[in-house]
Protein backbone atom coordinates (compact mmCIF):
# COMPACT_ATOMS: atom_id res chain seq x y z
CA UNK A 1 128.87 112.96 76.01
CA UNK A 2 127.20 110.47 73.12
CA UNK A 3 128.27 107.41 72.42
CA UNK A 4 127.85 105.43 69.07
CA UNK A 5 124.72 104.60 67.76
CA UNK A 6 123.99 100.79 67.02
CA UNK A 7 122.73 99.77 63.54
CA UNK A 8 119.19 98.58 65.40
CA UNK A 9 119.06 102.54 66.15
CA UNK A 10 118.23 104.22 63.71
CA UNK A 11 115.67 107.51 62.69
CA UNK A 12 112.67 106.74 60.30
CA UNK A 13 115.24 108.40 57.74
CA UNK A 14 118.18 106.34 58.07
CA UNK A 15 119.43 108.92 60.38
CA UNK A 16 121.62 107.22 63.59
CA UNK A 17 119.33 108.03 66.76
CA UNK A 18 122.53 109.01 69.62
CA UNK A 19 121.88 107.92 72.91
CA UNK A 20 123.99 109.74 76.08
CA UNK A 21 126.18 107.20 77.35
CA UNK A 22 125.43 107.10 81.36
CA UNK A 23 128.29 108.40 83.38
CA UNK A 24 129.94 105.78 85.37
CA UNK A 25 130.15 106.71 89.45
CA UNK A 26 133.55 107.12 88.87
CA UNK A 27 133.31 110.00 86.37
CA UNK A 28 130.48 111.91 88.95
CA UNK A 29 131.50 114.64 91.24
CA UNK A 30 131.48 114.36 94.75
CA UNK A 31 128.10 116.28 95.24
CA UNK A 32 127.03 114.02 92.61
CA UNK A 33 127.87 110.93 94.40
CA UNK A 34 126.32 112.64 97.73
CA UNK A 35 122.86 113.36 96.59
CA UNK A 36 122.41 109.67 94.87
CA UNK A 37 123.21 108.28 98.30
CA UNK A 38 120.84 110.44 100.38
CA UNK A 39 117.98 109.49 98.23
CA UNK A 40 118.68 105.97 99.02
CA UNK A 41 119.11 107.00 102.57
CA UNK A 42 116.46 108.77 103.48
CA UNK A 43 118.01 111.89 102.86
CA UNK A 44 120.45 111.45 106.06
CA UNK A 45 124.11 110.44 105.60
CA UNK A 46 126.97 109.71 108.12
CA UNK A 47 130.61 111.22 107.87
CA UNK A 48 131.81 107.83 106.68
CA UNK A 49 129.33 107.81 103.75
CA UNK A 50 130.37 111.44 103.11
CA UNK A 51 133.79 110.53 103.26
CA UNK A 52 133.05 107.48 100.53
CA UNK A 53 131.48 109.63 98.59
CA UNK A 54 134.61 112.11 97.98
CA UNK A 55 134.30 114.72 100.26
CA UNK A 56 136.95 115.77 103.10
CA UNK A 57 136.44 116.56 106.35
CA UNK A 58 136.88 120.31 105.67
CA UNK A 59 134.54 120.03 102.80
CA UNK A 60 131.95 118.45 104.90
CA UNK A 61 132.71 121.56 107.44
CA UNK A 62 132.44 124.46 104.41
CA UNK A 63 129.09 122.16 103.16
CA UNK A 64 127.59 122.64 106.73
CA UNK A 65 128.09 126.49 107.24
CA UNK A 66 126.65 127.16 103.60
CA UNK A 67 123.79 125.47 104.21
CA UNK A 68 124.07 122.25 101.47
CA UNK A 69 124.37 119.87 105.04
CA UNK A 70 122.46 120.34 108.11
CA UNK A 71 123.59 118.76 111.32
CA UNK A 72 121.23 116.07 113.13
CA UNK A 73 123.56 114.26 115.53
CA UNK A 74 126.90 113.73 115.86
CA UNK A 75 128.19 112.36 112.67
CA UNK A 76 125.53 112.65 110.81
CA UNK A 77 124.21 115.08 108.26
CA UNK A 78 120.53 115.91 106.36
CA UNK A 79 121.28 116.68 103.03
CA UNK A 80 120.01 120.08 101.20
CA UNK A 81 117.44 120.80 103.68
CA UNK A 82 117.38 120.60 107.41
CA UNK A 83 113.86 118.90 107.87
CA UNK A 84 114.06 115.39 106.26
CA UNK A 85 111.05 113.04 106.64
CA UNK A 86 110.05 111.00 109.91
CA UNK A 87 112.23 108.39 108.41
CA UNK A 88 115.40 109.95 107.91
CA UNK A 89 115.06 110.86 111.59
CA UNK A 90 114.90 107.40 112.35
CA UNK A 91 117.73 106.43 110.07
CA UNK A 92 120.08 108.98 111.39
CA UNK A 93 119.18 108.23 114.96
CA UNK A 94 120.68 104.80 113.78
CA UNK A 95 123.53 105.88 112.27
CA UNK A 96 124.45 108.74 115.08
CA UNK A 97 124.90 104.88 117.57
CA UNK A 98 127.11 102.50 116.26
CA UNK A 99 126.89 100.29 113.38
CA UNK A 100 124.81 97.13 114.83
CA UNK A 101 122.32 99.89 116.29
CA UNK A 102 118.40 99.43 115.62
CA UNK A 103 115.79 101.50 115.94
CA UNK A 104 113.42 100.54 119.01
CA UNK A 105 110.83 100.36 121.91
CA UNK A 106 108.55 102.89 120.90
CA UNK A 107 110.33 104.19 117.85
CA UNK A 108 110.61 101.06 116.30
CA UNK A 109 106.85 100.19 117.15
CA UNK A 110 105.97 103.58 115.31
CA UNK A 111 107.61 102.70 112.33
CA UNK A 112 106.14 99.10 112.24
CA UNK A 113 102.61 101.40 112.63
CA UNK A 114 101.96 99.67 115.97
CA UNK A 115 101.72 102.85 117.22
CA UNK A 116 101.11 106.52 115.99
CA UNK A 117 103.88 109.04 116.30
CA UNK A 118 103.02 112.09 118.62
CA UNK A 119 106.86 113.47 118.24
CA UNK A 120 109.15 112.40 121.39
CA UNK A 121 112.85 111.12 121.65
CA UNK A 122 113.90 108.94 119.15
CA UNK A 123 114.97 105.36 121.03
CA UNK A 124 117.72 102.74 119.60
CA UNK A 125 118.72 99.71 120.74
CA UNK A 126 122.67 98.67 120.75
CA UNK A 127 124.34 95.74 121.44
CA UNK A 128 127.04 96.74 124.02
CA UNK A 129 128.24 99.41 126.47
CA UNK A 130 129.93 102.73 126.04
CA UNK A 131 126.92 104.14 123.90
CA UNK A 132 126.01 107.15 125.37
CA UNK A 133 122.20 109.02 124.60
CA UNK A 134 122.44 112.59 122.52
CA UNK A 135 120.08 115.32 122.67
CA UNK A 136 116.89 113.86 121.05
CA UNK A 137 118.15 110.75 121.08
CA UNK A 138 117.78 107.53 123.75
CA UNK A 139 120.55 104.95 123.76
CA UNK A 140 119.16 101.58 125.33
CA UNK A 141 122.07 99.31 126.11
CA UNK A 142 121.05 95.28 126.01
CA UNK A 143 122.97 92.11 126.51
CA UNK A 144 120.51 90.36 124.02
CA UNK A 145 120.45 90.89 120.29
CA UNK A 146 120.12 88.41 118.43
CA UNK A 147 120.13 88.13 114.60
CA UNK A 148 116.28 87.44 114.20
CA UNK A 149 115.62 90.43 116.46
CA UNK A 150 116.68 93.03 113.72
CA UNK A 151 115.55 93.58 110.33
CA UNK A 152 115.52 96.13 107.92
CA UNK A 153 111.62 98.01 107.44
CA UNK A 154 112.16 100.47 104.26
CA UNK A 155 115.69 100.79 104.31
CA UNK A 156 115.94 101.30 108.52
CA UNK A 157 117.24 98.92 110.86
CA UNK A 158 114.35 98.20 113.52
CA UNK A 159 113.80 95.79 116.03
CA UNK A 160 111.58 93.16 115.04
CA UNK A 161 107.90 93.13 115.56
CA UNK A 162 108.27 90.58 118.02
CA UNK A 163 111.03 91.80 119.96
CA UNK A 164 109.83 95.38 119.49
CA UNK A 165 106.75 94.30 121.66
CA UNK A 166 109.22 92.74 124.31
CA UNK A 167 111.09 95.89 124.47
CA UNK A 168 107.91 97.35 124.95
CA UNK A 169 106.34 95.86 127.60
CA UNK A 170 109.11 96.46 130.13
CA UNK A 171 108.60 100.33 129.77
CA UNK A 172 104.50 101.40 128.69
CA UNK A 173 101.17 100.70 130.78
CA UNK A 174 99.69 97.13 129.95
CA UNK A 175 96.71 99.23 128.35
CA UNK A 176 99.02 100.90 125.65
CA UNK A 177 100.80 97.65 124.88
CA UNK A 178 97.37 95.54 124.69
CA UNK A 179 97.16 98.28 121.97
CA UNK A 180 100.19 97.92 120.19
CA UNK A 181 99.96 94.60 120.11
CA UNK A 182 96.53 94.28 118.74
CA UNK A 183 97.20 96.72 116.11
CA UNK A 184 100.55 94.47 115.50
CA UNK A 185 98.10 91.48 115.06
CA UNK A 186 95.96 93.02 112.75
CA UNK A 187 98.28 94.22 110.30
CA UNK A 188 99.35 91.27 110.06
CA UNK A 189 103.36 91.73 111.21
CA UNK A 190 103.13 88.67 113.14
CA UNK A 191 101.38 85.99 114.61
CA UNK A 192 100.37 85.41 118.53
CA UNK A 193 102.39 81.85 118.49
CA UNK A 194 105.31 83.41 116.77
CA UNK A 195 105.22 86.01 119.72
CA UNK A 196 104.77 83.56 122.61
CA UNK A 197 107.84 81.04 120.68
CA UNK A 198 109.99 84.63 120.55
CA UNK A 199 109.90 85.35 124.40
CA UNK A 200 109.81 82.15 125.96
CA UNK A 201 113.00 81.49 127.93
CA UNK A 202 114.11 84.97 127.61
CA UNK A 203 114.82 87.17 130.82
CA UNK A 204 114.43 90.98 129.07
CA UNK A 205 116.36 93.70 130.01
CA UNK A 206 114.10 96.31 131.30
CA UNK A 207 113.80 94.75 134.98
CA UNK A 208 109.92 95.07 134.46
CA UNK A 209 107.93 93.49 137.30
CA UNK A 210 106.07 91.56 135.49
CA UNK A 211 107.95 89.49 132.49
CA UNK A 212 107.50 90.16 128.63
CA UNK A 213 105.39 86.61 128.46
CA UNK A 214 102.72 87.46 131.09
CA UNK A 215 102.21 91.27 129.87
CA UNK A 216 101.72 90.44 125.99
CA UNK A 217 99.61 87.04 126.93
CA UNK A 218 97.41 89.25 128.39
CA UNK A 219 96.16 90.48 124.73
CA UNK A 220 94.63 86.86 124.65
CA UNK A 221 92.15 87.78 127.40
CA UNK A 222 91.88 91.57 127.34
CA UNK A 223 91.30 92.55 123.38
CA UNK A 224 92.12 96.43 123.19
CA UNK A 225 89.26 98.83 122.16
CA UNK A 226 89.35 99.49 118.53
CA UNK A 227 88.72 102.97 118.78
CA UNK A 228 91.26 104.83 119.99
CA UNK A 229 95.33 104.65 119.43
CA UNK A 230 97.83 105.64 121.02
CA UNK A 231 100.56 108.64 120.70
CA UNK A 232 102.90 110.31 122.84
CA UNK A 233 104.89 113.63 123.00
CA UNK A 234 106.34 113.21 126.11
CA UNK A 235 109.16 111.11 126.83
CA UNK A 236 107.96 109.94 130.19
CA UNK A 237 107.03 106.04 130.24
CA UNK A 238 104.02 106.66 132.38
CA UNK A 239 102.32 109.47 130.35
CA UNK A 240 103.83 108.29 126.64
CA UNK A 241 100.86 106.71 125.88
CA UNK A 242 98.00 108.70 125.70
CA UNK A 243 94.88 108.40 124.29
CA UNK A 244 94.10 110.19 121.06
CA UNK A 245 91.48 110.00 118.34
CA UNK A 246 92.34 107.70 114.84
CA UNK A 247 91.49 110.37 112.82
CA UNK A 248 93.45 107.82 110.23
């Protein structure tokens, strides 16, 4: 479709230059309207934005057994290919939860770069009860969520940095977290008073014995070793830290 050419353009000649008109949303098909969304999103979309998009329920069904959707949680779909990038993993971990859900502990600290990403369970943090875990993915439930404790990192909800480390230190060896956080320091995500002002007064959730304040205050006085990171492919808190070489 062309539309009319305006007097401004115009060929060397004389000759009208026509310029295609761009198709309004409205006038795209629905597979159209799916694959602009899932390259905003990571390449993952949810039911609902499948449904927004124009396609039924049995359409979504007849997509996913001809291969143009691949299942990644309940609810949630890859679209045309079944291996998106670390990212749309996190993103559809989100979206498989609820809608206030944020990617967390040491998820969220991997895609802040706090830590590096050895492959594990993917971990969110929700707001309320009645969220139940899925294969590959950890639920955490909290009574604490505040507005400042969730952002949006490259189009993913995630915990803050700050609260991110909080979440943290209730579930990894002090070692691994004096790790995390220095690495959090240094890149500059935020600042050690901003840190200490984000805890203070607040209980946690992860019945840790000792509280988020004292574990990340201990950075202060124990600076991590700068030459090794951390990863994990084990979902264990006790071995989920382990040391690697950068190799970055």
């Amino acid at each position: 479709m062309t539309g009319r050419a305006s007097p401004s353009a115009l060929m060397g000649d004389g000759r009208p230059i026509h310029r295609r008109t761009p198709r309004s949303p409205k006038s795209l098909r629905p597979d159209q309207l799916v694959a602009l969304a899932a390259a905003r999103e990571w390449s993952v979309l949810s039911v609902a934005e499948l449904t927004r998009c124009g396609l039924t329920s049995d359409a979504v069904e007849r997509r996913a057994r001809t291969g143009r959707l691949h299942r990644m949680h309940q609810g949630v779909y890859a679209v045309g290919h079944p291996n998106p990038p670390l990212e749309g993993r996190f993103l559809a971990a989100v979206k498989a939860s609820t809608t206030d859900a944020a990617l967390s502990h040491f998820s969220g600290a991997a895609h802040w770069e706090m830590v590096d990403w050895g492959g594990r369970r993917i971990e969110v943090v929700v707001p309320r009860a009645g969220v139940r875990s899925q294969p590959g993915l950890r639920v955490h439930r909290t009574k604490v969520l505040e507005p400042r404790d969730v952002v949006h990192h490259r189009g993913i909800p995630v915990t803050s940095p700050a609260r991110t480390l909080i979440d943290l230190s209730s579930v990894r060896p002090e070692i691994g977290l004096r790790r995390a956080t220095s690495r959090a320091l240094s890149l500059r995500l935020l600042s050690m008073g901003r840190l200490v002002g984000h805890f203070t007064g607040s209980a946690g959730d992860g019945g840790a014995s000792a509280s988020p304040g004292e574990s990340l205050l201990a950075v202060r006085h124990q600076p991590a070793p700068n030459s090794r990171t951390w990863s994990s492919s084990s979902s264990s808190p006790a071995d989920s830290l382990a040391p690697m070489s950068t190799g970055r």
